[in-house]
Protein backbone atom coordinates (compact mmCIF):
# COMPACT_ATOMS: atom_id res chain seq x y z
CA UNK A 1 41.92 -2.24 11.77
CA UNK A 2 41.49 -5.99 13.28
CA UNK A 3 38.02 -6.31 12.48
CA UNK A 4 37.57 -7.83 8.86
CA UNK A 5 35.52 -5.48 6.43
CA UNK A 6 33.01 -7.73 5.74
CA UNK A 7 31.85 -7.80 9.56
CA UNK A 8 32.12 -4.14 9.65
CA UNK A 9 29.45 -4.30 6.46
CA UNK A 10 27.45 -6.61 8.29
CA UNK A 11 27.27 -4.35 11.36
CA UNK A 12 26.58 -1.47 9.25
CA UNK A 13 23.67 -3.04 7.55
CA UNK A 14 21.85 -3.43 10.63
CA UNK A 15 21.97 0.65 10.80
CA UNK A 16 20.12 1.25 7.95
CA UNK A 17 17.10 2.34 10.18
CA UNK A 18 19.18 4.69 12.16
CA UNK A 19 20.23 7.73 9.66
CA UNK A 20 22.40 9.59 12.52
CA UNK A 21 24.06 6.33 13.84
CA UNK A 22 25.36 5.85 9.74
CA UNK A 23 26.32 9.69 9.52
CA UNK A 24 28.39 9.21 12.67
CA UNK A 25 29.84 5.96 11.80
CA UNK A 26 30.97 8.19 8.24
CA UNK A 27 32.53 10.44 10.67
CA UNK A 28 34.35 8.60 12.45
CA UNK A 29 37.11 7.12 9.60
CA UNK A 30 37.77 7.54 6.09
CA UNK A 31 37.25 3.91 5.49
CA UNK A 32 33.91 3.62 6.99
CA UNK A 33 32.91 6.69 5.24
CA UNK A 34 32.85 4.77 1.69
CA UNK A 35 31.58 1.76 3.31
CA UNK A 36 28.65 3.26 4.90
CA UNK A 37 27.75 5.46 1.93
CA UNK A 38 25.45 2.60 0.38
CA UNK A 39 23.49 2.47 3.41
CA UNK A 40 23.18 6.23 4.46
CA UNK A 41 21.36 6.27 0.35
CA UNK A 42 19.37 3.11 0.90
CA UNK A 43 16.59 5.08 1.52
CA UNK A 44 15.97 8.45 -0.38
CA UNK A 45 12.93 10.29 -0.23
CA UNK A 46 12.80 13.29 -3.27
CA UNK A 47 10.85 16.59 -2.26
CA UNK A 48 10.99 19.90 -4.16
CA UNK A 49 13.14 21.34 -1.21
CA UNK A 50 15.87 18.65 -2.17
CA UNK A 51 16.09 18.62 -6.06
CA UNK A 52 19.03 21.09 -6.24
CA UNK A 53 20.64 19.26 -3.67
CA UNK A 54 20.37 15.90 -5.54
CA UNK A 55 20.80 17.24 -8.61
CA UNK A 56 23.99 18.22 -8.08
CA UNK A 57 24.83 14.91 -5.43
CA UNK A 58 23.79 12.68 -8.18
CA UNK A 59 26.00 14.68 -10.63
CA UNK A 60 28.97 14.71 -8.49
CA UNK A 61 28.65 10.95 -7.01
CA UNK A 62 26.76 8.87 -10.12
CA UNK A 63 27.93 5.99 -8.13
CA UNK A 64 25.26 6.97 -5.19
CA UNK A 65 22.11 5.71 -7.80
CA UNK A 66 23.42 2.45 -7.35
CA UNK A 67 22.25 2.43 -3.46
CA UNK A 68 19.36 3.37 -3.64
CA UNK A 69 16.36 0.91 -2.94
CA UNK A 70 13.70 2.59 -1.37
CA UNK A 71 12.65 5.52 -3.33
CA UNK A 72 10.11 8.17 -1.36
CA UNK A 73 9.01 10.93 -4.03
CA UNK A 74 7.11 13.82 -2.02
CA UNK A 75 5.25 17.23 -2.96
CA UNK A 76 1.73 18.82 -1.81
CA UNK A 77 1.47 18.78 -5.67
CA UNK A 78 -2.54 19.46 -5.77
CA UNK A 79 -2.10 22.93 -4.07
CA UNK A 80 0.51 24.22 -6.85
CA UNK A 81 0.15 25.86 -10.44
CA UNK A 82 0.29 23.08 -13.01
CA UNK A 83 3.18 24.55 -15.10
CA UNK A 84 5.16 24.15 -11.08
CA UNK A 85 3.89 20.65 -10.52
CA UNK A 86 4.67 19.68 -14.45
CA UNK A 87 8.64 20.90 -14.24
CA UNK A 88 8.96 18.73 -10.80
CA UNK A 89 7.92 16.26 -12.08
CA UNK A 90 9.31 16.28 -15.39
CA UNK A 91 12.28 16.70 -13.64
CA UNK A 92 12.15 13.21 -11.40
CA UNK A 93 10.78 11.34 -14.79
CA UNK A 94 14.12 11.87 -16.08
CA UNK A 95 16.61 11.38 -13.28
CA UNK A 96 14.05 7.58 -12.61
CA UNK A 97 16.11 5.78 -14.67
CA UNK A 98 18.95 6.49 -13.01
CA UNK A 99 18.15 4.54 -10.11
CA UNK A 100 18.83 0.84 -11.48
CA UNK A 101 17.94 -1.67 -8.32
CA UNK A 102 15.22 0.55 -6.69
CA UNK A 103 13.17 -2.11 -4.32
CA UNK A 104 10.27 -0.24 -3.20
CA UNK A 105 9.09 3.27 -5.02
CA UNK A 106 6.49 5.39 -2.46
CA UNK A 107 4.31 8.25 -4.29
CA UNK A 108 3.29 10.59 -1.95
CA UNK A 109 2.19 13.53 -4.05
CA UNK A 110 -0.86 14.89 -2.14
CA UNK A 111 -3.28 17.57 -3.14
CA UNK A 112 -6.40 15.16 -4.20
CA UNK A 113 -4.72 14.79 -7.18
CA UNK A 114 -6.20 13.33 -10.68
CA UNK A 115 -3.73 10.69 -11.90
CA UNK A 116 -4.33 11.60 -15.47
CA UNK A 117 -5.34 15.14 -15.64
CA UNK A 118 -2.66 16.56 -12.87
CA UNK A 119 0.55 14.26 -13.75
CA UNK A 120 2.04 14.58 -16.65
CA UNK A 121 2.69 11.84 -19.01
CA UNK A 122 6.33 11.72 -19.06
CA UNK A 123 6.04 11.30 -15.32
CA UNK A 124 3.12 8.31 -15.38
CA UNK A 125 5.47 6.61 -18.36
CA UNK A 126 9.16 6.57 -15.86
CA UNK A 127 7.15 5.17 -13.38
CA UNK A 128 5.66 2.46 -15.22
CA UNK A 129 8.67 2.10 -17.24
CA UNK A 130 10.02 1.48 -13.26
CA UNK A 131 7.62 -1.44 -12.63
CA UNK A 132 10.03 -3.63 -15.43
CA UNK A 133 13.07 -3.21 -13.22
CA UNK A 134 13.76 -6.87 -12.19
CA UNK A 135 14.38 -6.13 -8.43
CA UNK A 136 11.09 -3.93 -7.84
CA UNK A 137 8.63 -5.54 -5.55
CA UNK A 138 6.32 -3.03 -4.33
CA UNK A 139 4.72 -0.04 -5.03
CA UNK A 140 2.66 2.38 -2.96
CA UNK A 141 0.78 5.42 -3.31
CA UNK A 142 0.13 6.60 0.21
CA UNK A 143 -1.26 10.35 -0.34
CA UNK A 144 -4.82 10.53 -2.39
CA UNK A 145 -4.77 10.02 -6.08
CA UNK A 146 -7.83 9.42 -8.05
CA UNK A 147 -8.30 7.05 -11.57
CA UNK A 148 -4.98 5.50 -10.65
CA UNK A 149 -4.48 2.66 -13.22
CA UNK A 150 -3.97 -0.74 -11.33
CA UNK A 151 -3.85 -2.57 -14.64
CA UNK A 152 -0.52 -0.98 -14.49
CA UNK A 153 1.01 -3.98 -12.20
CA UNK A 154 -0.39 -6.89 -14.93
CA UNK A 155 2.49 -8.77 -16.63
CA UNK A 156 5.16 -7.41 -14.16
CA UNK A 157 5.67 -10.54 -11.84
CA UNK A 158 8.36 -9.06 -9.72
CA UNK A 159 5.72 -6.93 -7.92
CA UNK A 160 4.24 -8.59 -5.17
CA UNK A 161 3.20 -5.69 -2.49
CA UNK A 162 0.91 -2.75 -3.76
CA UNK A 163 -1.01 0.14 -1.99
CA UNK A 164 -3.04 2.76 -3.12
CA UNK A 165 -4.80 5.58 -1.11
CA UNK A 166 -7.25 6.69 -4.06
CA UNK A 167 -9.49 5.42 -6.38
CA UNK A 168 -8.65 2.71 -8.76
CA UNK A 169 -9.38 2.30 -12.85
CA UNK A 170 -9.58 -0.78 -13.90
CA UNK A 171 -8.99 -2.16 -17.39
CA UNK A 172 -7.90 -5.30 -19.15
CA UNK A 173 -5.45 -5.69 -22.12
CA UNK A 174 -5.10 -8.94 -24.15
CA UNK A 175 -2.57 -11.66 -23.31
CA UNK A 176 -2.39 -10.69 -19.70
CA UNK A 177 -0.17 -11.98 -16.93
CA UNK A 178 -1.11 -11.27 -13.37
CA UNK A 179 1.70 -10.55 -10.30
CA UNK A 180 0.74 -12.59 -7.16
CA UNK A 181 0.66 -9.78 -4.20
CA UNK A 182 1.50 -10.82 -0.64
CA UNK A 183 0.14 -7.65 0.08
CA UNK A 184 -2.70 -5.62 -0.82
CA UNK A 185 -3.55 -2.28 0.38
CA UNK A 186 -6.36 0.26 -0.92
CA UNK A 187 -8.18 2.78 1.02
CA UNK A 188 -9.51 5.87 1.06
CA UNK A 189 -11.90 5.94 -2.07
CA UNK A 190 -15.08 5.32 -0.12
CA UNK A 191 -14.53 8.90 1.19
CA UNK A 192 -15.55 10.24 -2.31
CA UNK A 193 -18.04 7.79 -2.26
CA UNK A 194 -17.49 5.84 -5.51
CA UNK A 195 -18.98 2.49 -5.82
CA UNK A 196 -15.74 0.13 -8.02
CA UNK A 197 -16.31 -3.03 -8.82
CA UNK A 198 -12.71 -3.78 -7.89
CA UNK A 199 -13.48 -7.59 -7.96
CA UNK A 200 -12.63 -8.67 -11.29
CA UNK A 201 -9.28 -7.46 -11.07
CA UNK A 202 -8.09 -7.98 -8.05
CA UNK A 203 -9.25 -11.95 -8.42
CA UNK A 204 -6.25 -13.07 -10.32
CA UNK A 205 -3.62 -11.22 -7.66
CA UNK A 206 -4.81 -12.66 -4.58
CA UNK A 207 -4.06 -16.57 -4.82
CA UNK A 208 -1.33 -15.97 -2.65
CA UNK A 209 -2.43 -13.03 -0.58
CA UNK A 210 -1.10 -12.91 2.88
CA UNK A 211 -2.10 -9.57 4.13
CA UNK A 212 -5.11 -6.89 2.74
CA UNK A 213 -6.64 -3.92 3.71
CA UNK A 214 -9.93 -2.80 1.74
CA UNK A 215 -11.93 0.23 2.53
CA UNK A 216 -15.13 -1.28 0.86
CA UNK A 217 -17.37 0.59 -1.51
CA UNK A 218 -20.20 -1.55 -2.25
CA UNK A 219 -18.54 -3.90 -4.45
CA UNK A 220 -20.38 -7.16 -4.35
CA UNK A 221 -17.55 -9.61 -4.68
CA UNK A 222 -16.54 -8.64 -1.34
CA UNK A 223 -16.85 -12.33 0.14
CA UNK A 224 -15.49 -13.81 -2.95
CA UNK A 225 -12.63 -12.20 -2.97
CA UNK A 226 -11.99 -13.08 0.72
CA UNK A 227 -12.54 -16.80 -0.22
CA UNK A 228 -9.77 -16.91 -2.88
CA UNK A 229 -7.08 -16.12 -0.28
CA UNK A 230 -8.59 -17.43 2.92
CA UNK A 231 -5.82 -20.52 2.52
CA UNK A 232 -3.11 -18.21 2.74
CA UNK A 233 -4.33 -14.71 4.46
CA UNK A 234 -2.50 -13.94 7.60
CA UNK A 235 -3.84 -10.38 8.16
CA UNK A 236 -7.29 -8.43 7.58
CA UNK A 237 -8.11 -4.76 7.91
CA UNK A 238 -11.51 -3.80 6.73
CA UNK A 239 -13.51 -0.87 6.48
CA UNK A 240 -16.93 -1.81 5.70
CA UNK A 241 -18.75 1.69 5.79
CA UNK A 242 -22.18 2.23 5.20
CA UNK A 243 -22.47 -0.73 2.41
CA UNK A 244 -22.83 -3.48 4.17
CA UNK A 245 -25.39 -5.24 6.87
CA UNK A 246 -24.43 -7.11 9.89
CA UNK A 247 -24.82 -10.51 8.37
CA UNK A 248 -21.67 -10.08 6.51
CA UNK A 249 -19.97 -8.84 9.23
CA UNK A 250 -20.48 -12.04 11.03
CA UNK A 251 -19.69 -14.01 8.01
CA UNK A 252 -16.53 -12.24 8.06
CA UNK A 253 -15.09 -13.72 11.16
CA UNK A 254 -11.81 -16.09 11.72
CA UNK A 255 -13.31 -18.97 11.21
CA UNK A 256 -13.52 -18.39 7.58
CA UNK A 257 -10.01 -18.69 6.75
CA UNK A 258 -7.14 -21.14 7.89
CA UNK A 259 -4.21 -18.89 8.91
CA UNK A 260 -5.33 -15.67 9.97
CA UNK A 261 -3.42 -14.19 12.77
CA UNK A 262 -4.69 -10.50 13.09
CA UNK A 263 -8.17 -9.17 11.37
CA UNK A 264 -9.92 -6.05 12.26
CA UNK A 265 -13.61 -5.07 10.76
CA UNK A 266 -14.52 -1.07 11.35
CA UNK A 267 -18.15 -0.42 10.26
């Protein structure tokens, strides 16, 4: 083979979007086959179809954890018998530490679930036990969860993108450090109509904000919070609802930050 390996692995890398391009390239020669293996598991997503599947690949190839950055954990959770939902996830709390470099985890659980009365605590402990992983830098929730604790992220640096489609808790603890997101995503909880102060946490994350997306729910540190990373916010996507009058709408316009490239306001 004339081409060096290391050019091959650069070629490779760019395939990492393109699942049937990589399981072709395996195909095609023994050697590529090992070489393409860490990008074919760069992204795994875990649904209950699968876990008998991985449970055995991760049995038979250990090595494969090792790959894996983007982690996608799936399951229409809310519409199952809790004693169904609790051995699922039991099952993924204890195969998460397996996965030693994970980048990005993605909960997508569904069901309008209740973070602490429909998961079970040995699955809400892996994945915060996930946030201390050194190479972790975002986390998102994408399907509805309610009471989700976003106190969870404080004094775990490495995290610097976070979304949540739910409703958030907020607490404090003493001696608290704060990650400084780049991005900032949560939505959805106006739909149940809850009314968060979500300002007084979310303060101490933004400094370096570059992109958010807020479904607003009343909370009257709205235009603060928009102030503290006007220096450095690049993109807006707000939902104001019902809460709030024209005037801030206006207020709310490019002019009031430095470096914003994209914004959009829905009312």
């Amino acid at each position: 083979m004339d081409i060096p390996f290391d050019i091959l692995d650069h070629i490779f890398g760019f395939l990492i979007t393109h699942p049937a391009s990589l399981d072709a390239c395996s195909e095609a020669h023994p050697v590529f086959s090992r070489m393409v293996e860490k990008y074919q598991y760069h992204h795994l997503t875990i649904d209950p179809v699968s876990s008998s599947f991985l449970t055995k690949l991760l049995s038979d190839n250990p090595r494969i954890a090792n790959y894996v950055r983007v982690l996608r954990i799936e399951g229409e959770l809310g519409r199952t018998f809790f004693s169904i939902r609790t051995v699922y996830l039991d099952w993924i709390a204890a195969i998460l530490p397996l996965f030693p470099v994970l980048k990005c985890i993605v909960l997508s659980l569904g069901g309008m679930m209740s973070w602490k009365k429909d998961v079970p605590q040995g699955f809400r402990k892996a994945v915060e036990d996930c946030l201390r992983l050194p190479t972790l830098r975002e986390l998102h929730i994408d399907r509805y969860i309610d009471d989700f604790p976003v106190s969870m992220l404080n004094n775990h640096a490495n995290i610097d993108c976070f979304s949540l489609c739910g409703t958030p808790e907020v607490s404090e603890l003493a001696d608290t450090t704060y990650p400084q997101l780049k991005s900032l995503s949560i939505t959805g909880f106006y739909v149940q109509h809850h009314h968060i102060s979500f300002g007084p946490w979310a303060k101490p994350h933004i400094t370096k904000l570059q992109s958010l997306q807020y479904d607003y729910s009343g909370d009257d540190t709205l235009l603060e919070l928009l102030e503290i990373c006007s220096d450095t916010l690049t993109t807006l996507d707000l939902t104001l609802g019902d809460a709030v009058d024209n005037q801030c709408e206006s207020f709310v316009l490019p002019y009031f930050f430095k470096v914003l490239h994209f914004y959009r306001i829905t009312c």
